[in-house]
PDB file of N, CA and C in Angstrom:
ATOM      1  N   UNK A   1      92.370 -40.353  10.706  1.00  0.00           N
ATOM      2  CA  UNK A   1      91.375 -39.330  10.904  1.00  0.00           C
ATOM      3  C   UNK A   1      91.803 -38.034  10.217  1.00  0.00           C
ATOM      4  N   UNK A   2      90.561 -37.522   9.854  1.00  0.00           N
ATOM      5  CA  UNK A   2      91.102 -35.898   8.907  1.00  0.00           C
ATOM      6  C   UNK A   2      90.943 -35.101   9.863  1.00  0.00           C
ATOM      7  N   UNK A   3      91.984 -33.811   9.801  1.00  0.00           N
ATOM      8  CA  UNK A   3      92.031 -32.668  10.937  1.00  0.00           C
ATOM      9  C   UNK A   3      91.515 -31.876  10.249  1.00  0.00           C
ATOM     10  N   UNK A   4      90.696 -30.957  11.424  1.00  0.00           N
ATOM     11  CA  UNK A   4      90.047 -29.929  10.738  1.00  0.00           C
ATOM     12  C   UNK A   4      90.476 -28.551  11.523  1.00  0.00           C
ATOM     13  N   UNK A   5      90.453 -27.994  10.422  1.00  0.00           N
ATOM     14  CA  UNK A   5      91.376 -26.404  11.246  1.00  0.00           C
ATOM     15  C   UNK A   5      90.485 -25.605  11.435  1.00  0.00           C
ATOM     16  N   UNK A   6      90.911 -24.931  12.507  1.00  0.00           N
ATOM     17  CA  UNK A   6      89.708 -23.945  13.095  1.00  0.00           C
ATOM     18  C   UNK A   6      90.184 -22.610  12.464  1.00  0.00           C
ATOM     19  N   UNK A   7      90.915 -21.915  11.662  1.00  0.00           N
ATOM     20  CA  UNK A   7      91.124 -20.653  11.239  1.00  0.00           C
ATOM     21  C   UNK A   7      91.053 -20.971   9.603  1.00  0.00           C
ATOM     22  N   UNK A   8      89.744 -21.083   9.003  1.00  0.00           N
ATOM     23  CA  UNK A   8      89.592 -21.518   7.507  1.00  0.00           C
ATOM     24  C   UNK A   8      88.958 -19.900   7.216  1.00  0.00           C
ATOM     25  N   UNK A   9      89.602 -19.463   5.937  1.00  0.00           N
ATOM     26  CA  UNK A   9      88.634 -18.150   6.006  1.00  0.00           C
ATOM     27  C   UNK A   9      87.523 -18.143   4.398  1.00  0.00           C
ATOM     28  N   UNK A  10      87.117 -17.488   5.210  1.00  0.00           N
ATOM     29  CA  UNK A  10      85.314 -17.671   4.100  1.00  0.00           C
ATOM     30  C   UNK A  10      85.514 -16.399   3.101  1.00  0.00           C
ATOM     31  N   UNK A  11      85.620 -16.594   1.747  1.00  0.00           N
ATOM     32  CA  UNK A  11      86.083 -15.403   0.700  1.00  0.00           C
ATOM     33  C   UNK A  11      85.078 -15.590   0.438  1.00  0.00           C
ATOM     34  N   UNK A  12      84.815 -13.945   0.184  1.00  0.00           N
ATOM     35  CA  UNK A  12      82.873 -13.272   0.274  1.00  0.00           C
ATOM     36  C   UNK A  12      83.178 -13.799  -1.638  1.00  0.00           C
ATOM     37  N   UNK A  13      82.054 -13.456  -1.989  1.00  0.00           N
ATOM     38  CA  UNK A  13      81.863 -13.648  -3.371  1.00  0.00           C
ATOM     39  C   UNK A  13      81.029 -12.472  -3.649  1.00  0.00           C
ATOM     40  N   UNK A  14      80.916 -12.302  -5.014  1.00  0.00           N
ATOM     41  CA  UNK A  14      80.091 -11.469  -5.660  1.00  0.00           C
ATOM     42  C   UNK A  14      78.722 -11.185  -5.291  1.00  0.00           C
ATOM     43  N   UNK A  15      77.824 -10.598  -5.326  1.00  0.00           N
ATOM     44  CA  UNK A  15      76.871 -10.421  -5.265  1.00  0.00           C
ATOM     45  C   UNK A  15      75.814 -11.073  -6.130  1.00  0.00           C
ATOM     46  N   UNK A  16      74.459 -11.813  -6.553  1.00  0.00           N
ATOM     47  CA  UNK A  16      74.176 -12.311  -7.360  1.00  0.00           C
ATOM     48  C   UNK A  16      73.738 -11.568  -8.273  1.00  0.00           C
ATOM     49  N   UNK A  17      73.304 -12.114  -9.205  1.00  0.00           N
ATOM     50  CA  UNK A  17      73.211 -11.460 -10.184  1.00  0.00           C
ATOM     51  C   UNK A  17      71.365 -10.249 -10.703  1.00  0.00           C
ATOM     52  N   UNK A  18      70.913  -9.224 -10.572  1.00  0.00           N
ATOM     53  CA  UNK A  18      69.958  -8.733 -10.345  1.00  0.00           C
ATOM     54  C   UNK A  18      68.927  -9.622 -11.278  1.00  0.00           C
ATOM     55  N   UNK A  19      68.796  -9.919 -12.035  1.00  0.00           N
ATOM     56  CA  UNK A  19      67.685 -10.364 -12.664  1.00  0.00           C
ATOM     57  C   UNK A  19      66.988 -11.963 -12.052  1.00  0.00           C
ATOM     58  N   UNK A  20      68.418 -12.600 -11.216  1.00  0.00           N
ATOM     59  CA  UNK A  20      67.947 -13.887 -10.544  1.00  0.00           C
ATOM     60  C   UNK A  20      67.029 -13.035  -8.642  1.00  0.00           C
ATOM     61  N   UNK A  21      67.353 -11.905  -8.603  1.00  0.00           N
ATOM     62  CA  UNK A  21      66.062 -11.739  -7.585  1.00  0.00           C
ATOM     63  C   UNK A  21      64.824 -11.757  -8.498  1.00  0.00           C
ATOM     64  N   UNK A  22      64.638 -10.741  -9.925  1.00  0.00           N
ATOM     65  CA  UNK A  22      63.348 -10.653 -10.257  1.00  0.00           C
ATOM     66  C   UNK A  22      63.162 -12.270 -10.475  1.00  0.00           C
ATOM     67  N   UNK A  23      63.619 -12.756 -11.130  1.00  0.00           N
ATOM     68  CA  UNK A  23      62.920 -14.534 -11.343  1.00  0.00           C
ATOM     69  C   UNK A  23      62.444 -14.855 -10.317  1.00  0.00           C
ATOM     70  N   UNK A  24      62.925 -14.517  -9.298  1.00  0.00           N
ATOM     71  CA  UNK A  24      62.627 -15.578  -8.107  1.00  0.00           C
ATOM     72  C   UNK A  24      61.882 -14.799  -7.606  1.00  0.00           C
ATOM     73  N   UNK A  25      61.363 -13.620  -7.226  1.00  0.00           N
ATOM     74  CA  UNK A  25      60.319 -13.135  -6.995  1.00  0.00           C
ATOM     75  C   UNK A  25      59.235 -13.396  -7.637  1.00  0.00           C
ATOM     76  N   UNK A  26      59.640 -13.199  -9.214  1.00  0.00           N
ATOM     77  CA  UNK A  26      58.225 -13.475 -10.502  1.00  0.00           C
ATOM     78  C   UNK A  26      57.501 -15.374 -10.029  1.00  0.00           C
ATOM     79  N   UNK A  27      58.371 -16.060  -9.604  1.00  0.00           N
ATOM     80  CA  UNK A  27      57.909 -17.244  -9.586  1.00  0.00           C
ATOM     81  C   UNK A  27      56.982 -17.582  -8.439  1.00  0.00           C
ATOM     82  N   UNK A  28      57.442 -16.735  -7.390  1.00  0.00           N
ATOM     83  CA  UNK A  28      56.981 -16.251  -5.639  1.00  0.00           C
ATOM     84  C   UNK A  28      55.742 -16.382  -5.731  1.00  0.00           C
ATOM     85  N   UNK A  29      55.781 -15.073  -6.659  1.00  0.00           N
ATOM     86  CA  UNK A  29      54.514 -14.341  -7.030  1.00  0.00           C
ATOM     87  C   UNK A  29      53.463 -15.275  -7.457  1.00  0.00           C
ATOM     88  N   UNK A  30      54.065 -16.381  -8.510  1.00  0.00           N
ATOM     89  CA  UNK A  30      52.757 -16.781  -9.424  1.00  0.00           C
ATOM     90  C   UNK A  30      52.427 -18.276  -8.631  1.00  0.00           C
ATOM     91  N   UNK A  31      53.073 -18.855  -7.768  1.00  0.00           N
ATOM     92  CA  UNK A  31      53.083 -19.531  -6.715  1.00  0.00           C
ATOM     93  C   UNK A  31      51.755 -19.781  -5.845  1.00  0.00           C
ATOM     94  N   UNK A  32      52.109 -17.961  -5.432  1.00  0.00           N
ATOM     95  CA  UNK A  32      51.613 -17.500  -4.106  1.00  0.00           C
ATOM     96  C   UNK A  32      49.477 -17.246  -4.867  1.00  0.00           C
ATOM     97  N   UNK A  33      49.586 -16.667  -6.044  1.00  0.00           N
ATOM     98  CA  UNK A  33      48.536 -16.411  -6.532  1.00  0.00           C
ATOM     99  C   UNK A  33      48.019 -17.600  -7.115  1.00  0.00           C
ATOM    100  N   UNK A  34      48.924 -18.542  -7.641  1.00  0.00           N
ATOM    101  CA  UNK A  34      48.225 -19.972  -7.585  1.00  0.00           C
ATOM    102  C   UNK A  34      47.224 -21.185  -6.809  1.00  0.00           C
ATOM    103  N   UNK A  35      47.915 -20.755  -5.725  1.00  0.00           N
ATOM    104  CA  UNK A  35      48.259 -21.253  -4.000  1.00  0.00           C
ATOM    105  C   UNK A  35      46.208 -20.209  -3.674  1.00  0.00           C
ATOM    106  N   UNK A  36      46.380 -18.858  -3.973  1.00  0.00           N
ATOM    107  CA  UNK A  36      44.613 -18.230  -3.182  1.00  0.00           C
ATOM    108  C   UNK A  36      44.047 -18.142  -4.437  1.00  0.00           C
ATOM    109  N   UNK A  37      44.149 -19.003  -5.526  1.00  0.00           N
ATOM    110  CA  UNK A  37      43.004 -18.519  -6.718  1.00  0.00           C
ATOM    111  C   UNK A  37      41.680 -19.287  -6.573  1.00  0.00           C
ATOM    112  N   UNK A  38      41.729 -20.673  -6.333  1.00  0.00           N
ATOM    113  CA  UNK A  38      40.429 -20.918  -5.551  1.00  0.00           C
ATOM    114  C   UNK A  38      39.834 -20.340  -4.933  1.00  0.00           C
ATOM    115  N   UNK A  39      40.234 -19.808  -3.123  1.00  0.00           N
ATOM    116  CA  UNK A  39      39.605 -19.035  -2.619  1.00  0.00           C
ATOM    117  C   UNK A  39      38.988 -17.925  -3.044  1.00  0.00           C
ATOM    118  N   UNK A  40      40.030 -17.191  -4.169  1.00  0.00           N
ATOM    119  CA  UNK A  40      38.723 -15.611  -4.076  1.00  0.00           C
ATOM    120  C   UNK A  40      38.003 -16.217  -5.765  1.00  0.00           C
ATOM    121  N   UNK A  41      37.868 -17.435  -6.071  1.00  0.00           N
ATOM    122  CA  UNK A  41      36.633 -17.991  -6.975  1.00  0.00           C
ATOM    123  C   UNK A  41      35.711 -17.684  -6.500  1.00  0.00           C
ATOM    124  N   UNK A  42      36.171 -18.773  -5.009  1.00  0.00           N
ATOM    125  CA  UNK A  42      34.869 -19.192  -4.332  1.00  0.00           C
ATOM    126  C   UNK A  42      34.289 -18.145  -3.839  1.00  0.00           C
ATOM    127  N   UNK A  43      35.142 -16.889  -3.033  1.00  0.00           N
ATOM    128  CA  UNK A  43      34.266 -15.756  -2.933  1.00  0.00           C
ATOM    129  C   UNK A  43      33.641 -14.693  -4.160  1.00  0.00           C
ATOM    130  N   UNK A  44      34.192 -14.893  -5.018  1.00  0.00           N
ATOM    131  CA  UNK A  44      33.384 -14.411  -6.366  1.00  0.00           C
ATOM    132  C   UNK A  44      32.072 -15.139  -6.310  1.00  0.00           C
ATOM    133  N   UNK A  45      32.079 -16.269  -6.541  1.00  0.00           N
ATOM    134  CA  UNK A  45      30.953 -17.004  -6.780  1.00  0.00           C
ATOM    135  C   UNK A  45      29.501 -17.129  -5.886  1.00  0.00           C
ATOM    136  N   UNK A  46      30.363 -16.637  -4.105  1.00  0.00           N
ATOM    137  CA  UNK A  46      29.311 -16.566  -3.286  1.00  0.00           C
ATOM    138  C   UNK A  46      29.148 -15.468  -3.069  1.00  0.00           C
ATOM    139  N   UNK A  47      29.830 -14.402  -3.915  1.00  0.00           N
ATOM    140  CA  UNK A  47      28.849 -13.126  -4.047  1.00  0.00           C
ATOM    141  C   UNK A  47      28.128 -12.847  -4.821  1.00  0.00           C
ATOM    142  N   UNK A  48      27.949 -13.559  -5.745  1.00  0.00           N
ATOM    143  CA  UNK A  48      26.955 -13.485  -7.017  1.00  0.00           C
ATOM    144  C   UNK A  48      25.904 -14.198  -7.014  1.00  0.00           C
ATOM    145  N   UNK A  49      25.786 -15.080  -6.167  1.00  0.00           N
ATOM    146  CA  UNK A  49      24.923 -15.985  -6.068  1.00  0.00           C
ATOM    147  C   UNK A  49      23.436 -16.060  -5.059  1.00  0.00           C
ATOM    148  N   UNK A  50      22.756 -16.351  -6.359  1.00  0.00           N
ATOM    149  CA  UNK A  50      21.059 -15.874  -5.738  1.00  0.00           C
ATOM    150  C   UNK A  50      21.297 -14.556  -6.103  1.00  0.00           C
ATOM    151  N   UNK A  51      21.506 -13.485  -6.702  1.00  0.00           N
ATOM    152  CA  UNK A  51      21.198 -12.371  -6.610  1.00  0.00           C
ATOM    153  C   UNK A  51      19.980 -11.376  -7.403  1.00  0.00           C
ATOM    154  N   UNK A  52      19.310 -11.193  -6.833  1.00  0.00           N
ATOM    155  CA  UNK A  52      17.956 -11.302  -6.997  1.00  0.00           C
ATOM    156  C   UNK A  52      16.998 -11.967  -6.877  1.00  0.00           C
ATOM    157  N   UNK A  53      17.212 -13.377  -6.214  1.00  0.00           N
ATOM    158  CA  UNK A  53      16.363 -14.283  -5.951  1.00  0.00           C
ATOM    159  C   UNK A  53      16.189 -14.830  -4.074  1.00  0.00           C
ATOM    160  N   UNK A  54      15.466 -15.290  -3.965  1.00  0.00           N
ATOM    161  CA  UNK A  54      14.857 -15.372  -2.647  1.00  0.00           C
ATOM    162  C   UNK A  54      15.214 -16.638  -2.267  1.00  0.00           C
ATOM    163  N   UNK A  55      16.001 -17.067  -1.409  1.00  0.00           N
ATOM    164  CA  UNK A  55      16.238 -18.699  -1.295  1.00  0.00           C
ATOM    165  C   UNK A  55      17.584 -18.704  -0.216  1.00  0.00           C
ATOM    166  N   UNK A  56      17.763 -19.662   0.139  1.00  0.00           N
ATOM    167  CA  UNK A  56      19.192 -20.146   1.076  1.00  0.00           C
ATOM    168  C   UNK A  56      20.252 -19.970   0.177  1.00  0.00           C
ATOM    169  N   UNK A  57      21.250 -19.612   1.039  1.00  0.00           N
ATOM    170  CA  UNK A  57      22.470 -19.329   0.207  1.00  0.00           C
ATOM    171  C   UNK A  57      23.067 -20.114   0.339  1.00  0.00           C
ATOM    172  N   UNK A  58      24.387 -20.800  -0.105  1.00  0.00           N
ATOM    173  CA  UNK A  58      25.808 -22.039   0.252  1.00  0.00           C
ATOM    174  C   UNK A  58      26.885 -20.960   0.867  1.00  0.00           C
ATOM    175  N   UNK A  59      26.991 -21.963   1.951  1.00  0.00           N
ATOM    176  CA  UNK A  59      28.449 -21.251   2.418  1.00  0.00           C
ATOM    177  C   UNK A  59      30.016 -21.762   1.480  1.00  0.00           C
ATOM    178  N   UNK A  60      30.813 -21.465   2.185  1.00  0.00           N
ATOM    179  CA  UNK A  60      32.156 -21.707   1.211  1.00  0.00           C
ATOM    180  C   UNK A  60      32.468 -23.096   0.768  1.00  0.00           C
ATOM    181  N   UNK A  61      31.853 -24.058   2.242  1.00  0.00           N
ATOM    182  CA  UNK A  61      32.162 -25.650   1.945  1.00  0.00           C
ATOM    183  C   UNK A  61      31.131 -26.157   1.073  1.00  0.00           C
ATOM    184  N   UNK A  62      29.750 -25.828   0.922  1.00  0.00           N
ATOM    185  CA  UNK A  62      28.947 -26.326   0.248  1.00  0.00           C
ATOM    186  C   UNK A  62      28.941 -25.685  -1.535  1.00  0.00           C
ATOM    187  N   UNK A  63      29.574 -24.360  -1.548  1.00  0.00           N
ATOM    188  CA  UNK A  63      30.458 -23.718  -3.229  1.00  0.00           C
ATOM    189  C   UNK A  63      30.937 -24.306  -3.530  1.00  0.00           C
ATOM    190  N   UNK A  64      31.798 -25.106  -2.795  1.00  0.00           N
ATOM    191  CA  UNK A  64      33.264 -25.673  -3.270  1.00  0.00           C
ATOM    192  C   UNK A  64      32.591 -27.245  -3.752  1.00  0.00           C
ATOM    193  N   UNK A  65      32.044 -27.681  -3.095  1.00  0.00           N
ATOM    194  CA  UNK A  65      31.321 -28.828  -3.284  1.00  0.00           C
ATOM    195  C   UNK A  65      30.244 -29.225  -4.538  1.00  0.00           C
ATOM    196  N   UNK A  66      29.834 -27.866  -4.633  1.00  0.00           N
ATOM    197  CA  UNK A  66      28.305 -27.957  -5.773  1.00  0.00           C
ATOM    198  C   UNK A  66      29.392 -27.925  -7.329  1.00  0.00           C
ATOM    199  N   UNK A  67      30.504 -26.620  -7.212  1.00  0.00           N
ATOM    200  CA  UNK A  67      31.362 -26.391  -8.086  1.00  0.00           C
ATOM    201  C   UNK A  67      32.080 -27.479  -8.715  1.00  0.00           C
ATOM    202  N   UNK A  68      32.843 -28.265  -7.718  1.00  0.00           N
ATOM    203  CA  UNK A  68      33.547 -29.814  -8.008  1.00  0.00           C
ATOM    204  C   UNK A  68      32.590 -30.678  -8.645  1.00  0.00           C
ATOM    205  N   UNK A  69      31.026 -30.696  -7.987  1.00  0.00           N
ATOM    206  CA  UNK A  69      30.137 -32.094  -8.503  1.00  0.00           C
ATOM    207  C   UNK A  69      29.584 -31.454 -10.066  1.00  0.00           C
ATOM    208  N   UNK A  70      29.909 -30.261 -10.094  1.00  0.00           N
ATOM    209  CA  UNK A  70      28.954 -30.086 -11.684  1.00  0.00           C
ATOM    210  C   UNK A  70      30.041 -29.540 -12.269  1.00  0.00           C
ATOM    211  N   UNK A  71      31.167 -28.776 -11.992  1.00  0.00           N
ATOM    212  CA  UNK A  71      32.031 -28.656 -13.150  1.00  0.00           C
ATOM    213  C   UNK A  71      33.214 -29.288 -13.104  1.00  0.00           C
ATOM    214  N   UNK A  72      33.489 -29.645 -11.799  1.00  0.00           N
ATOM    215  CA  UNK A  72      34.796 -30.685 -12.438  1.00  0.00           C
ATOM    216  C   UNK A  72      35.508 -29.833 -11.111  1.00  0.00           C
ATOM    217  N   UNK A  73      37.118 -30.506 -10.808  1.00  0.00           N
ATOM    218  CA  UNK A  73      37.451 -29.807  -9.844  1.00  0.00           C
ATOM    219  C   UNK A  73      38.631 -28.558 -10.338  1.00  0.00           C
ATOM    220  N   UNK A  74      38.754 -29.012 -12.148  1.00  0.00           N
ATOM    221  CA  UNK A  74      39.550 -27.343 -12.361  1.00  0.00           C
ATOM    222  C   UNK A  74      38.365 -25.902 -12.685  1.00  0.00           C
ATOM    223  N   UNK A  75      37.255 -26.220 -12.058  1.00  0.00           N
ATOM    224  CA  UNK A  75      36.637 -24.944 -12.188  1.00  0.00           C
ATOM    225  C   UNK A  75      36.645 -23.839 -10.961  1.00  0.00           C
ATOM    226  N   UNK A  76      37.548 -24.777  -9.966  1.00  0.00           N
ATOM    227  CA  UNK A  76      38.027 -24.013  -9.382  1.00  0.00           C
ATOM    228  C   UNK A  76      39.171 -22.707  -9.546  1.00  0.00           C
ATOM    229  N   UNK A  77      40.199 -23.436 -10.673  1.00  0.00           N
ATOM    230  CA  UNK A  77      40.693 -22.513 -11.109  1.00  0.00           C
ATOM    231  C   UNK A  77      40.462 -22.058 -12.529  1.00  0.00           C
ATOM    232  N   UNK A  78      39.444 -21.440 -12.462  1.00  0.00           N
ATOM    233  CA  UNK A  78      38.990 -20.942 -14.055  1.00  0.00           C
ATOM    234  C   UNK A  78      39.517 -19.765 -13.880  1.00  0.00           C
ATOM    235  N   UNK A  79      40.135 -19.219 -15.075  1.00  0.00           N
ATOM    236  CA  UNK A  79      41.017 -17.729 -15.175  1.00  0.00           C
ATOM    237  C   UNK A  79      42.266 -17.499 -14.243  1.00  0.00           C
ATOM    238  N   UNK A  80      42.532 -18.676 -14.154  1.00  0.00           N
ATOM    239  CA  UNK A  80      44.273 -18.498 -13.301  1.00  0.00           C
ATOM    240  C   UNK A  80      45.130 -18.165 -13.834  1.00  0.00           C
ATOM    241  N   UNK A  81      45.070 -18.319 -15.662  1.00  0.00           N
ATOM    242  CA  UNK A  81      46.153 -17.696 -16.404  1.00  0.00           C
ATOM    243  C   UNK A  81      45.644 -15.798 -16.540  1.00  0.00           C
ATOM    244  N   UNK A  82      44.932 -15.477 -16.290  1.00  0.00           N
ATOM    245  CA  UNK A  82      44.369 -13.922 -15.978  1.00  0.00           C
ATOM    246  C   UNK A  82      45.087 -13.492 -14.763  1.00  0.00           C
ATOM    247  N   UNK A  83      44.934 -14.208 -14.070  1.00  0.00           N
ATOM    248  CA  UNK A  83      45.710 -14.173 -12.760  1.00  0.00           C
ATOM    249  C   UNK A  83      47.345 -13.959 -12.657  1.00  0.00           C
ATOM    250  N   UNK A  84      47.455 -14.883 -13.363  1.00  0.00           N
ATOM    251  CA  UNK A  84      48.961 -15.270 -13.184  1.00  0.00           C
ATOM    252  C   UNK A  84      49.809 -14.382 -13.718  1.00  0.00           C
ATOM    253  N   UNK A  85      49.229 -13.262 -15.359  1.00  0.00           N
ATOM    254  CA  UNK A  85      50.262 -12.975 -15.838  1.00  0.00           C
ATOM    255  C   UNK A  85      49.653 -11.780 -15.266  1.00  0.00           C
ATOM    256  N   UNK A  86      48.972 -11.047 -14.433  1.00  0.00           N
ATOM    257  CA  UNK A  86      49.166 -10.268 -14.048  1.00  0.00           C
ATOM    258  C   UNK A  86      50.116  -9.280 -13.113  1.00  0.00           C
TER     259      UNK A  86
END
C-alpha cells in the first residue's frame, strides 16, 4: 500500500497570464450571444410584423415555426456574424 502524508505543501504558482482572461471572456461572450440570437430574431420579427395591416398576429411559437417551414432552420440565425464580432 502507498502512504500518503498529511503535511504536502501546495507551491502557489504564477498568476496566469492576462490575455488568457481576455480569450476566455471573448469566447464567453460569443457563446453567450450565440446561445440568445434566435430569441431577439424572433422578437425582431414579431415586432415588425403586420405592421400596418389588420389581421392576427403569431406569437413566438408559431414565428419560430412559420420561419423554420419557409426559410429553413438557419434563418433563425441570420446576422449572427453582426452579432458576434460585435
Amino acid at each position: 500500500m502507498a502512504k500518503v502524508q498529511a503535511n504536502t505543501k501546495i507551491e502557489s504558482t504564477a498568476p496566469p497570464p492576462m490575455w488568457k482572461g481576455f480569450l476566455q471572456g471573448s469566447v464567453g461572450a460569443m457563446v453567450g450571444g450565440a446561445a440568445a440570437h434566435p430569441l431577439d430574431v424572433l422578437k425582431v420579427r414579431m415586432q415588425i410584423q403586420g405592421e400596418g395591416v389588420v389581421g392576427a398576429r403569431l406569437n413566438s411559437f408559431g414565428m419560430a415555426t412559420q420561419m423554420v417551414a419557409k426559410e429553413g432552420v438557419t434563418s433563425l440565425y441570420d446576422g449572427l456574424t453582426a452579432s458576434l464580432l460585435r
